[in-house]
N, C-alpha and C. Protein backbone atom coordinates (compact mmCIF):
# COMPACT_ATOMS: atom_id res chain seq x y z
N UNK A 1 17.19 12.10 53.11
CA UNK A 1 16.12 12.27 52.17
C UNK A 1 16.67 12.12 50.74
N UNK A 2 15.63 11.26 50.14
CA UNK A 2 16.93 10.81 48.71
C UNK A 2 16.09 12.46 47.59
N UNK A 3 16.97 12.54 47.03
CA UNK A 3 16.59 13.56 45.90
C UNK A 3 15.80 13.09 44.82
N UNK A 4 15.33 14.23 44.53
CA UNK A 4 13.93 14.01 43.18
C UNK A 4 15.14 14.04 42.01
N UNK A 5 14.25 12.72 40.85
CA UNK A 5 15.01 13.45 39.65
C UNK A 5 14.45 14.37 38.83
N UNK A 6 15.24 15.00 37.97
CA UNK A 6 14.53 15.91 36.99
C UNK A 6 14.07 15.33 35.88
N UNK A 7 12.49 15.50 35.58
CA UNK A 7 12.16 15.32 34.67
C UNK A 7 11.78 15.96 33.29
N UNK A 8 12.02 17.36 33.34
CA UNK A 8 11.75 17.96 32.34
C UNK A 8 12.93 18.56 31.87
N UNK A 9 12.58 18.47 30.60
CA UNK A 9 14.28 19.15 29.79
C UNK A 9 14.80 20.73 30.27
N UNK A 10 15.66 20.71 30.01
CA UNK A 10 16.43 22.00 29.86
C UNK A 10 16.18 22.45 29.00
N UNK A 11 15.79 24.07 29.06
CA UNK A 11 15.43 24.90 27.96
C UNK A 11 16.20 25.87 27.96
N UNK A 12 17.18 25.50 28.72
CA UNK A 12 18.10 27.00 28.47
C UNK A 12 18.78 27.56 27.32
N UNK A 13 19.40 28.53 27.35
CA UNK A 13 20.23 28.84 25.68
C UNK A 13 21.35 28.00 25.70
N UNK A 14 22.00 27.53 26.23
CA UNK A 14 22.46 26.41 26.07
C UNK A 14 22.42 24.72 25.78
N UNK A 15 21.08 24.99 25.72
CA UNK A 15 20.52 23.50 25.72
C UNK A 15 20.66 22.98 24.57
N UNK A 16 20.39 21.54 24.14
CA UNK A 16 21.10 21.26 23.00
C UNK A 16 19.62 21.03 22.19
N UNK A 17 19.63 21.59 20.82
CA UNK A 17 18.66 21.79 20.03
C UNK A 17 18.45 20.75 19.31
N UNK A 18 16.75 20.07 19.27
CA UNK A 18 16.63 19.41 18.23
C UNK A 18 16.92 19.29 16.91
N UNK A 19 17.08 19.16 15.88
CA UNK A 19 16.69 19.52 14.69
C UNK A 19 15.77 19.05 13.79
N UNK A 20 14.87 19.95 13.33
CA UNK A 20 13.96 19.59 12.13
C UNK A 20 13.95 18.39 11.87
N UNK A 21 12.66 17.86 11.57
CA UNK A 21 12.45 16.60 11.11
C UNK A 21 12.44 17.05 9.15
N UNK A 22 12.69 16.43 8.26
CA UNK A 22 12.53 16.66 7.08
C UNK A 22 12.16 15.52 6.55
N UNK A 23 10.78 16.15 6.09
CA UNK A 23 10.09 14.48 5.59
C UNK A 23 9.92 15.03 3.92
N UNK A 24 10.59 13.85 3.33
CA UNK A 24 10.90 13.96 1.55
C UNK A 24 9.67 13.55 0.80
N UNK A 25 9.12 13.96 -0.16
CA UNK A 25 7.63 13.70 -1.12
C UNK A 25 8.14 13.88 -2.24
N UNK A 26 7.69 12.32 -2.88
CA UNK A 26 8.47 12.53 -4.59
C UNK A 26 7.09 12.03 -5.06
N UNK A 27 6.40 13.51 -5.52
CA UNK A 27 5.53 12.94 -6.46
C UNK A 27 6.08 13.13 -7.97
N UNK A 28 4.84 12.17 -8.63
CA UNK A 28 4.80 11.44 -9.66
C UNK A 28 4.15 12.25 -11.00
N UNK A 29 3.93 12.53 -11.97
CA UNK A 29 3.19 12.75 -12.50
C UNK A 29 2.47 11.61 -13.82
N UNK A 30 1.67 11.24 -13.11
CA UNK A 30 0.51 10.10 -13.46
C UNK A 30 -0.47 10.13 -14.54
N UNK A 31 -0.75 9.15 -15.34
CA UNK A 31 -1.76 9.48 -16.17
C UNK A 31 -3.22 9.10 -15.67
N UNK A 32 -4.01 9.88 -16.73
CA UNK A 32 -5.51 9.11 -16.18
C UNK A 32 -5.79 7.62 -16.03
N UNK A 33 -4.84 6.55 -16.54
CA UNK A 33 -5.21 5.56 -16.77
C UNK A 33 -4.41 4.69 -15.11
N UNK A 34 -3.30 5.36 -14.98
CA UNK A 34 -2.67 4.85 -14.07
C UNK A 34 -3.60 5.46 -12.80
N UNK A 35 -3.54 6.58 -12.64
CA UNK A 35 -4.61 7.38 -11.53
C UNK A 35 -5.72 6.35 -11.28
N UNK A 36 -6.48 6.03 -12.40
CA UNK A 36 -7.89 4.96 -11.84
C UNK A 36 -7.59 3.92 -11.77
N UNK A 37 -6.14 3.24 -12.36
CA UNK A 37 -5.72 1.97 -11.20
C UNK A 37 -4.88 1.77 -10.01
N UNK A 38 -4.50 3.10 -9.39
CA UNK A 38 -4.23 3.51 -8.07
C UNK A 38 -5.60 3.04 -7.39
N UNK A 39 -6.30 3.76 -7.81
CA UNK A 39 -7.65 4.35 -7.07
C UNK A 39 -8.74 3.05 -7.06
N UNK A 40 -8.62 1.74 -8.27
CA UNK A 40 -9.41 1.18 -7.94
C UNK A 40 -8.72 -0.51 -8.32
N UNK A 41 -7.08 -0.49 -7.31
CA UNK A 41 -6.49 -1.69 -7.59
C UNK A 41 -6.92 -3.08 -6.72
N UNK A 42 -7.70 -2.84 -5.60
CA UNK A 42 -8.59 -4.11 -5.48
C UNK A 42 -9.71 -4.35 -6.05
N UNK A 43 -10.42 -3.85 -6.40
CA UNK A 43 -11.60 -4.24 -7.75
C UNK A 43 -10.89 -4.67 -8.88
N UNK A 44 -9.82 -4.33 -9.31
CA UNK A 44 -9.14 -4.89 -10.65
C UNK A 44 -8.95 -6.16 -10.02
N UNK A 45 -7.97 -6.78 -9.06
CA UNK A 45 -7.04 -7.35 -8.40
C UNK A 45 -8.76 -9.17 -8.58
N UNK A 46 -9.97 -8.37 -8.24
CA UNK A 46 -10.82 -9.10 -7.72
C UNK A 46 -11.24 -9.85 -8.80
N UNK A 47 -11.60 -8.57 -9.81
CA UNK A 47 -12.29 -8.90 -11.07
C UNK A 47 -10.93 -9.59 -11.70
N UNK A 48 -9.99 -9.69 -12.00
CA UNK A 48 -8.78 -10.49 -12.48
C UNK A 48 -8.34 -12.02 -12.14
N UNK A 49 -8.89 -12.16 -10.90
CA UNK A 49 -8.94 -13.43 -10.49
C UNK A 49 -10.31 -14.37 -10.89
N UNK A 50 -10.81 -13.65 -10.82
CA UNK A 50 -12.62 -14.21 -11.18
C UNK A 50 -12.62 -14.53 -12.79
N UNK A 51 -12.23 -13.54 -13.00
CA UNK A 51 -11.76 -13.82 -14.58
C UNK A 51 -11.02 -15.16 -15.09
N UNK A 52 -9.91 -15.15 -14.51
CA UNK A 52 -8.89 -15.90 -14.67
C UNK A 52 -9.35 -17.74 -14.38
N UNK A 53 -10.29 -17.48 -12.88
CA UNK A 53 -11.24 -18.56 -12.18
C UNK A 53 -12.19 -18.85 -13.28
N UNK A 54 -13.09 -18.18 -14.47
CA UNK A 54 -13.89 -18.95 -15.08
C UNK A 54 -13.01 -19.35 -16.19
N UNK A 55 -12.14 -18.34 -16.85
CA UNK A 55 -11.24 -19.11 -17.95
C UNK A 55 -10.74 -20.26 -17.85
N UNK A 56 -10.45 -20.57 -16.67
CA UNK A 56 -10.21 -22.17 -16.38
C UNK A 56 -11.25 -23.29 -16.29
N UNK A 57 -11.98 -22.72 -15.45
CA UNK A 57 -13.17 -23.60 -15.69
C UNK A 57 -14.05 -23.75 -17.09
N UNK A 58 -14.12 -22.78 -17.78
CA UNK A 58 -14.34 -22.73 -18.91
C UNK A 58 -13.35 -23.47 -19.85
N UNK A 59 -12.07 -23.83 -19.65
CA UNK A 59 -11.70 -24.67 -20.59
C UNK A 59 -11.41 -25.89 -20.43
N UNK A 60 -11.67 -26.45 -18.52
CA UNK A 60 -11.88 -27.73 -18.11
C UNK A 60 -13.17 -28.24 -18.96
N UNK A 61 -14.71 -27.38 -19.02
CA UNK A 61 -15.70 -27.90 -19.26
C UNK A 61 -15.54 -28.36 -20.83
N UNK A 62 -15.27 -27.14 -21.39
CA UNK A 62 -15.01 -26.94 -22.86
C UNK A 62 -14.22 -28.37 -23.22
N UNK A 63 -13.23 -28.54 -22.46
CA UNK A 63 -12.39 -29.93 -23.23
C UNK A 63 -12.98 -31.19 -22.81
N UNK A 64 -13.44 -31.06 -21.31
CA UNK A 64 -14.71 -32.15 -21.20
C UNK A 64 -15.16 -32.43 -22.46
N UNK A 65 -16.08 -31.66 -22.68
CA UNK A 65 -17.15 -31.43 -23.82
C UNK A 65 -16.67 -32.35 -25.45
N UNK A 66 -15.27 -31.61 -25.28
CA UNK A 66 -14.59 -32.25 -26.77
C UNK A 66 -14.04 -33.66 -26.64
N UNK A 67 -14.02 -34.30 -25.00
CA UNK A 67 -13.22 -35.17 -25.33
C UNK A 67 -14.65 -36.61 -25.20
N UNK A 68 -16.23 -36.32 -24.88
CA UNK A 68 -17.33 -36.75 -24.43
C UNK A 68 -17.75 -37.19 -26.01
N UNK A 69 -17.49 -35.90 -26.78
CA UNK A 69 -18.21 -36.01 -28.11
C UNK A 69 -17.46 -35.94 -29.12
């Protein structure tokens, strides 16, 4: 008859002890201005590109414009 294995740990006083996990937190101290671009860096991210998207087009048309007339 083949033998069972053991599956559950040893808990004896001898058993060998985990140790503590230690999880490290380095906060920051933030201003209001940085805080609301934590909090709202894909709406910036969106509105920055869109931005950036008509400034260009706006100065494709614009030089159109100057080079027509």
């Amino acid at each position: 008859m083949a033998n069972k294995k053991r599956n559950k740990r040893y808990q004896g006083d001898d058993a060998k002890r985990e140790r503590p996990k230690v999880k490290k937190v380095v906060v920051e101290d933030k201003s209001n201005l940085r805080r609301w671009y934590e909090d709202n860096k894909n709406e910036v991210k969106i509105k920055g590109v869109q931005l950036g998207l008509a400034t260009v087009f706006g100065l494709i048309i614009w030089g159109t414009v100057t080079l027509i007339f």
